[in-house]
N, C-alpha and C. Protein backbone atom coordinates (compact mmCIF):
# COMPACT_ATOMS: atom_id res chain seq x y z
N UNK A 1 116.76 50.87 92.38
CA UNK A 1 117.31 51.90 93.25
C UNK A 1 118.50 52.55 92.55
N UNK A 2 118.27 53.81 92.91
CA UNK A 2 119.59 54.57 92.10
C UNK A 2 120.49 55.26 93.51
N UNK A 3 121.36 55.06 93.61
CA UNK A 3 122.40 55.53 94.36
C UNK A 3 123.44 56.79 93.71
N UNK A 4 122.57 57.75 94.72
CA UNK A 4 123.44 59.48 94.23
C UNK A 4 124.23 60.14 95.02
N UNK A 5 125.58 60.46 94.63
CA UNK A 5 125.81 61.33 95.90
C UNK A 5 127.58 62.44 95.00
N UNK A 6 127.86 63.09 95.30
CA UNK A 6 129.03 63.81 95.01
C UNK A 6 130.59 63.67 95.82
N UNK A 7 131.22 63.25 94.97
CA UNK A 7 132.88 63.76 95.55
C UNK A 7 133.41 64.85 95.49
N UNK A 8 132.87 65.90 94.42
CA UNK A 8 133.50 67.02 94.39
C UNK A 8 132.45 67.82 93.84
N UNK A 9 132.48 69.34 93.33
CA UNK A 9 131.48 69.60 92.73
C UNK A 9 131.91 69.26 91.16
N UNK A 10 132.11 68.15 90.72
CA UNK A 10 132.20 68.06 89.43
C UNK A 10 132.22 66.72 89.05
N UNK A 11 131.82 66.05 89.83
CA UNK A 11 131.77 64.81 89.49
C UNK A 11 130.43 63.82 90.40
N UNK A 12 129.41 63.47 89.81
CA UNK A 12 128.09 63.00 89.86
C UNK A 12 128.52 61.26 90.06
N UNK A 13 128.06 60.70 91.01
CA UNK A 13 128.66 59.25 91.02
C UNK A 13 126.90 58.78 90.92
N UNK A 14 126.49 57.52 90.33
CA UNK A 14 125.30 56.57 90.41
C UNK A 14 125.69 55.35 90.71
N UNK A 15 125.05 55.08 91.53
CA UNK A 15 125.36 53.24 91.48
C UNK A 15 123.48 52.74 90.97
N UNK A 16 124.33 51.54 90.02
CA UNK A 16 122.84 50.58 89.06
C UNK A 16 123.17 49.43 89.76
N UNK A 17 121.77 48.81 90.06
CA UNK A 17 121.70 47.17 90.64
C UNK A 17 121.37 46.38 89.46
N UNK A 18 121.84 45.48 89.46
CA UNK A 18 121.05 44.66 88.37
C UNK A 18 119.76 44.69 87.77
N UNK A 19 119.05 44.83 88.85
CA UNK A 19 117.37 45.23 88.68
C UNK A 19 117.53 46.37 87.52
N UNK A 20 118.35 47.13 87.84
CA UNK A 20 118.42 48.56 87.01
C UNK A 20 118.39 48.33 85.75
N UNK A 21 119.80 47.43 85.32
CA UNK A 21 120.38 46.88 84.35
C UNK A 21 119.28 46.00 83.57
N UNK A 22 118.92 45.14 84.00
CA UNK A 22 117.56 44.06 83.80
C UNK A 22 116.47 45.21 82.89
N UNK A 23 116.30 45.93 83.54
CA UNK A 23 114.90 46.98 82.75
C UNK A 23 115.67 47.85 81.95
N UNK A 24 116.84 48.43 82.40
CA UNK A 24 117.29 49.12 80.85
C UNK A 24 117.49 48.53 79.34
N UNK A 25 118.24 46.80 80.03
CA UNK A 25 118.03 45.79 78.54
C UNK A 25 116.63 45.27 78.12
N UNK A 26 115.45 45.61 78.81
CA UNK A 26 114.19 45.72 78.32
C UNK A 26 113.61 46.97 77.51
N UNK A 27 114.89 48.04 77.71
CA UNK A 27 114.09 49.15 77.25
C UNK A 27 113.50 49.91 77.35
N UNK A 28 113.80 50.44 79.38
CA UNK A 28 113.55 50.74 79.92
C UNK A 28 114.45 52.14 80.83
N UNK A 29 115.00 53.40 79.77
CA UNK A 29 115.88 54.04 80.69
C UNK A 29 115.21 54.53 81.69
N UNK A 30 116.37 54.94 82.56
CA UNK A 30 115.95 55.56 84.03
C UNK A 30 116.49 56.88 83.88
N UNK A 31 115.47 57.93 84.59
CA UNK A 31 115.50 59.29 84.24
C UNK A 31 115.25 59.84 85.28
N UNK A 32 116.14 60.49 85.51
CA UNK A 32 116.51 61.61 87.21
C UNK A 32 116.40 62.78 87.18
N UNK A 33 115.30 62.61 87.84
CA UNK A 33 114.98 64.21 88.37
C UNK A 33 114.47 65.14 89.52
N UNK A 34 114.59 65.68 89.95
CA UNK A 34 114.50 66.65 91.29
C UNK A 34 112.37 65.70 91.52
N UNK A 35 111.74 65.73 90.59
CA UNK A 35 110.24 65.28 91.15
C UNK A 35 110.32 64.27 91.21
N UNK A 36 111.24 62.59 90.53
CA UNK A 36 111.17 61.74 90.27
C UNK A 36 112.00 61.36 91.66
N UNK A 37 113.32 61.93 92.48
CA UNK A 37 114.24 61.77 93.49
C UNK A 37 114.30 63.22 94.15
N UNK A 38 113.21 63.41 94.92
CA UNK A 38 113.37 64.43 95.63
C UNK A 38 114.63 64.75 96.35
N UNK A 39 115.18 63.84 96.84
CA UNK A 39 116.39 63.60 97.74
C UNK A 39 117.72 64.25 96.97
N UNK A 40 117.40 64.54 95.45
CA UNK A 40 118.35 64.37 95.07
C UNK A 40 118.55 66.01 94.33
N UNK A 41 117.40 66.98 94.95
CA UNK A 41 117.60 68.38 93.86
C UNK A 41 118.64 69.24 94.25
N UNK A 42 119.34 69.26 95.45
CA UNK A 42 120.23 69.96 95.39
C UNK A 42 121.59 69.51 94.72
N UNK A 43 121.29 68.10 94.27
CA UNK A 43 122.79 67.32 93.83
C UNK A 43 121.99 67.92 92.35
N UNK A 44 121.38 67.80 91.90
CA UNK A 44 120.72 68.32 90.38
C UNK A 44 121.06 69.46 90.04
N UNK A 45 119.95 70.62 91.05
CA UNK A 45 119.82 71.39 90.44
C UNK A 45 119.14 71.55 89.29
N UNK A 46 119.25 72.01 87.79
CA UNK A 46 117.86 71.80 87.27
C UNK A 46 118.24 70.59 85.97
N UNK A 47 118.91 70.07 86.39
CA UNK A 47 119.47 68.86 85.48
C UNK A 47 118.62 67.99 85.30
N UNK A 48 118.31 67.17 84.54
CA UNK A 48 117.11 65.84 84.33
C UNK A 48 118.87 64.93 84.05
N UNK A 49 119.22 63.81 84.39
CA UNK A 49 119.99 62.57 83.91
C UNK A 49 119.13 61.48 83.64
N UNK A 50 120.09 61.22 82.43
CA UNK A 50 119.02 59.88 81.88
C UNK A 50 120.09 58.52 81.60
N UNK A 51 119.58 57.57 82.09
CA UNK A 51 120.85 56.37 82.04
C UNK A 51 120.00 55.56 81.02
N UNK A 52 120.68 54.64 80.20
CA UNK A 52 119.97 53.92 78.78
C UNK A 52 121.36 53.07 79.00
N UNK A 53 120.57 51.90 78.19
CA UNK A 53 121.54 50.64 77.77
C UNK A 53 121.12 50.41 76.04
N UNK A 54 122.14 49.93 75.77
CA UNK A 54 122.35 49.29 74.54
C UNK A 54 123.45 48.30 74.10
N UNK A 55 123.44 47.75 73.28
CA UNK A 55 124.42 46.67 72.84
C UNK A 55 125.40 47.71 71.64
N UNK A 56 124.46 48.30 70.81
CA UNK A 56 125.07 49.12 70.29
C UNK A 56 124.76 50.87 70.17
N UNK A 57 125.14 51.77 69.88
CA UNK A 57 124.68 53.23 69.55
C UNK A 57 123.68 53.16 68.97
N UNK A 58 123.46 52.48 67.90
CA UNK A 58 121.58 52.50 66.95
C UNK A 58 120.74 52.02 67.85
N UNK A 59 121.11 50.82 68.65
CA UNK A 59 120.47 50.11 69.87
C UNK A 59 119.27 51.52 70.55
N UNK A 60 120.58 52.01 71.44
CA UNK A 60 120.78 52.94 72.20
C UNK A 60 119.71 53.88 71.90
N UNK A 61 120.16 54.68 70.49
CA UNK A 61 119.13 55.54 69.94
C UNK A 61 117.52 54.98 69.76
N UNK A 62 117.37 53.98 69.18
CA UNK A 62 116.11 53.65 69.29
C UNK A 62 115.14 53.28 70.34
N UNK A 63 116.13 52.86 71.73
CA UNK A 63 115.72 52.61 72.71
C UNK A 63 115.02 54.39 73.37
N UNK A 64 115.72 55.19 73.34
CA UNK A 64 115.68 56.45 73.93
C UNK A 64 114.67 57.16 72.67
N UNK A 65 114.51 56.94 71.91
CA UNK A 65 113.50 57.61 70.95
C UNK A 65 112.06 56.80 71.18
N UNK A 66 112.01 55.66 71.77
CA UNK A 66 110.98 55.01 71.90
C UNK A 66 110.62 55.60 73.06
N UNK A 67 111.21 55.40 74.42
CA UNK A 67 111.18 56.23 75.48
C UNK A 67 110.62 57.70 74.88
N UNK A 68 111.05 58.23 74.12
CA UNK A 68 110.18 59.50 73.70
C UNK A 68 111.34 60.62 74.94
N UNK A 69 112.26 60.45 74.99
CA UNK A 69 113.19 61.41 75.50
C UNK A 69 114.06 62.27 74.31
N UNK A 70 113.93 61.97 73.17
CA UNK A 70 115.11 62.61 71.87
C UNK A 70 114.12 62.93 71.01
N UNK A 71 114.20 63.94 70.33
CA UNK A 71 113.05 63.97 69.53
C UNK A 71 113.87 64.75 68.07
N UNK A 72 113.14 65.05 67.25
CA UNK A 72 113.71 65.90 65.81
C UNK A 72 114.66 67.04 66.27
N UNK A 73 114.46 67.66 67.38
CA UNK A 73 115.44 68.85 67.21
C UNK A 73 116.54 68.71 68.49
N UNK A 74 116.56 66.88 69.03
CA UNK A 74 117.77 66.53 69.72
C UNK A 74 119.10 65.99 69.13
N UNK A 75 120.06 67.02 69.58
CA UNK A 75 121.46 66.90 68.58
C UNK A 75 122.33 65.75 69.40
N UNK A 76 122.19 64.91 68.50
CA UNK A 76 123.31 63.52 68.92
C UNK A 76 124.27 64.06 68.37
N UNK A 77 125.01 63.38 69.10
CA UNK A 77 126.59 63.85 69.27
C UNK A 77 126.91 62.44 68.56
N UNK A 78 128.05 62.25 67.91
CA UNK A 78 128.31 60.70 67.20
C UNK A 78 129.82 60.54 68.13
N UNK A 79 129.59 59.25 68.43
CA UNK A 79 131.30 59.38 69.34
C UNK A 79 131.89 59.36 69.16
N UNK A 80 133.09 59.35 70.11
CA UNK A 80 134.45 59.77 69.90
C UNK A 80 135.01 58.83 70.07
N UNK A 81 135.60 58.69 68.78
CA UNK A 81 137.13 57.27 68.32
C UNK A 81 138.23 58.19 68.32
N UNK A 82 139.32 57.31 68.28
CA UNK A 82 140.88 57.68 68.19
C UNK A 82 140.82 58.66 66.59
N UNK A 83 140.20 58.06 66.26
CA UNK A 83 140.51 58.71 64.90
C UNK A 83 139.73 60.35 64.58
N UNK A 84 138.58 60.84 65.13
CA UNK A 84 138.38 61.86 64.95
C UNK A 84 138.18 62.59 66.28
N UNK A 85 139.45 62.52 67.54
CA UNK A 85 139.27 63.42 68.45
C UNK A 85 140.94 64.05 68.97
């Protein structure tokens, strides 16, 4: 179960159950969308959100490329440390 709802218009809150957590460390992200959570298209709009777990960023990436959500012409962003922001 994914728990959606807004405090403001700028800020998107989810709540994850363990269950959630459990299948994302299988490798399993969860992906939100107006057909997938009807309940949820006016909080969308035409947004798809995608929640992923990893232990690490390569984790992460390979998990979501397996999923088949990132593909050759998806621009990862590399994160942000103290040192280059």
């Amino acid at each position: 179960m994914v728990i959606m709802g807004i405090l403001s218009p700028k800020v998107l809150m989810l709540g994850l159950t363990d269950g959630n957590i459990e299948r994302m460390k299988k490798g399993f992200p969860i992906k939100i969308t107006a057909v997938t959570h009807p309940a949820a298209k006016d909080i969308l709009g035409g947004i798809e959100v995608v929640i992923f777990y990893g232990q690490t960023e390569e984790l992460i990436r390979e998990s979501v490329e397996k999923a088949n959500l990132i593909g050759e012409k998806t621009k990862v962003v590399e994160k942000i440390t103290k040192s280059n922001n």
